[in-house]
Every structure is written in structure tokens, then in C-alpha cells.
Protein backbone atom coordinates (compact mmCIF):
# COMPACT_ATOMS: atom_id res chain seq x y z
CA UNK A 1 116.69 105.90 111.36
CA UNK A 2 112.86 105.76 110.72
CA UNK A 3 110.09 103.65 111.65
CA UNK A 4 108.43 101.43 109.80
CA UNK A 5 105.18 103.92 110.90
CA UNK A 6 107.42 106.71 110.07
CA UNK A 7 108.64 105.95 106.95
CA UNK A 8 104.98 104.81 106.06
CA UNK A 9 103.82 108.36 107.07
CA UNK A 10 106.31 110.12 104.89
CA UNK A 11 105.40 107.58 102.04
CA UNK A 12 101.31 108.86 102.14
CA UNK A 13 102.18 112.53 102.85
CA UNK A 14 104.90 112.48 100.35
CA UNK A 15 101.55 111.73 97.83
CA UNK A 16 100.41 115.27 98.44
CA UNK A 17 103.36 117.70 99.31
CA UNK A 18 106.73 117.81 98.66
CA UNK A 19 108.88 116.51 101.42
CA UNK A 20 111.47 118.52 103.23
CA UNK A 21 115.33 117.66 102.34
CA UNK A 22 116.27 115.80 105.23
CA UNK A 23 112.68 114.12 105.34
CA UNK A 24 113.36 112.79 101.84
CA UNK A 25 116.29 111.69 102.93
CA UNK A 26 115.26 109.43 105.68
CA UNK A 27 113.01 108.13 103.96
CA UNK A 28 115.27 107.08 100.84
CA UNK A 29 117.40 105.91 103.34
CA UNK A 30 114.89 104.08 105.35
CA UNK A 31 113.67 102.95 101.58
CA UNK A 32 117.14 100.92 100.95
CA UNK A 33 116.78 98.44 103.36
CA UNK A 34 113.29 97.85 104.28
CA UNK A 35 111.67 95.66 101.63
CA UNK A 36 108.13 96.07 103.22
CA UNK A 37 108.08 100.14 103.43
CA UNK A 38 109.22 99.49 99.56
CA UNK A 39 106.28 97.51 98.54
CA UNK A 40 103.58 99.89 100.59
CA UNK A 41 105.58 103.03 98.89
CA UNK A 42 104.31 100.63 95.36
CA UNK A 43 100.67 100.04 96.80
CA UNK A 44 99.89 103.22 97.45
CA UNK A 45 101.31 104.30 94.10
CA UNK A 46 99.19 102.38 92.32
CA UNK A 47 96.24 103.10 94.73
CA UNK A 48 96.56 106.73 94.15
CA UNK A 49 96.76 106.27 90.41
CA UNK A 50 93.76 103.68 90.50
CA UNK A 51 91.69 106.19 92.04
CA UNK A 52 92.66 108.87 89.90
CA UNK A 53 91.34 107.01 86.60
CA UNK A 54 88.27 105.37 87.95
CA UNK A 55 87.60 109.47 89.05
CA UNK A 56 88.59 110.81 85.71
CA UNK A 57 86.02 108.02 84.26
CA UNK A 58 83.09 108.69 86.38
CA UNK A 59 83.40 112.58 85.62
CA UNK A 60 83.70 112.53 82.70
CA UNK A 61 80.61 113.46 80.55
CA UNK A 62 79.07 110.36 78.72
CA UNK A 63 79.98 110.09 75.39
CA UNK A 64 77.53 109.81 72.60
CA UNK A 65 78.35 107.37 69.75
CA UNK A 66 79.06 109.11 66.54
CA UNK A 67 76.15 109.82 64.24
CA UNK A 68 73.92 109.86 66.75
CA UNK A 69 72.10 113.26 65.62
CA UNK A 70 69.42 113.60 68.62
């Protein structure tokens, strides 16, 4: 059975590769009856997608309102 650290681990490098089989399954596992590891798997979610937006925003070029013919 995983750690709490472990499963945490998995959770934050599962954000960036895909996990191996039985890694995945620890995890899931791990996932099923540890209410805290299942809230920091949401946080970092919605971190990750937080940070994604606010970076698609700030690169974006600026927009120019329409019929502004400069």
C-alpha cells in the first residue's frame, strides 16, 4: 500500500506523464480510502488548470476593440 507521500508523488507526476500500470494502480487503490490524497489529487487539478488559463491569458496578444482602424 502507498504513502500518503507516495501516493502524493504519483498524484503530481501523474500531471505530466502517464503512469505505469501497476503505479496507476496503487494509486487508485491508495485513492479509495484516503480522503486527504483525494482532495490534494482535486487541488492540484484545479491548480494545474488555474495556471494554464491565467498563462493562456497573459500570452495571448491584446485584443483591439472592433472598429478601431489605427
Amino acid at each position: 500500500m502507498l504513502s500518503c507521500k507516495d501516493a502524493t508523488e504519483l498524484i503530481s507526476q501523474g500531471m505530466d506523464r502517464r503512469l505505469s500500470l501497476v503505479e496507476r494502480f496503487g494509486l487508485r487503490l491508495h485513492l479509495l480510502i484516503c480522503r486527504g490524497c483525494r482532495a490534494t489529487e482535486q487541488h492540484l487539478g484545479f491548480l494545474r488548470n488555474a495556471s494554464s488559463a491565467w498563462r493562456q491569458h497573459h500570452e495571448a496578444p491584446p485584443s483591439t476593440p472592433q472598429g478601431d482602424s489605427k
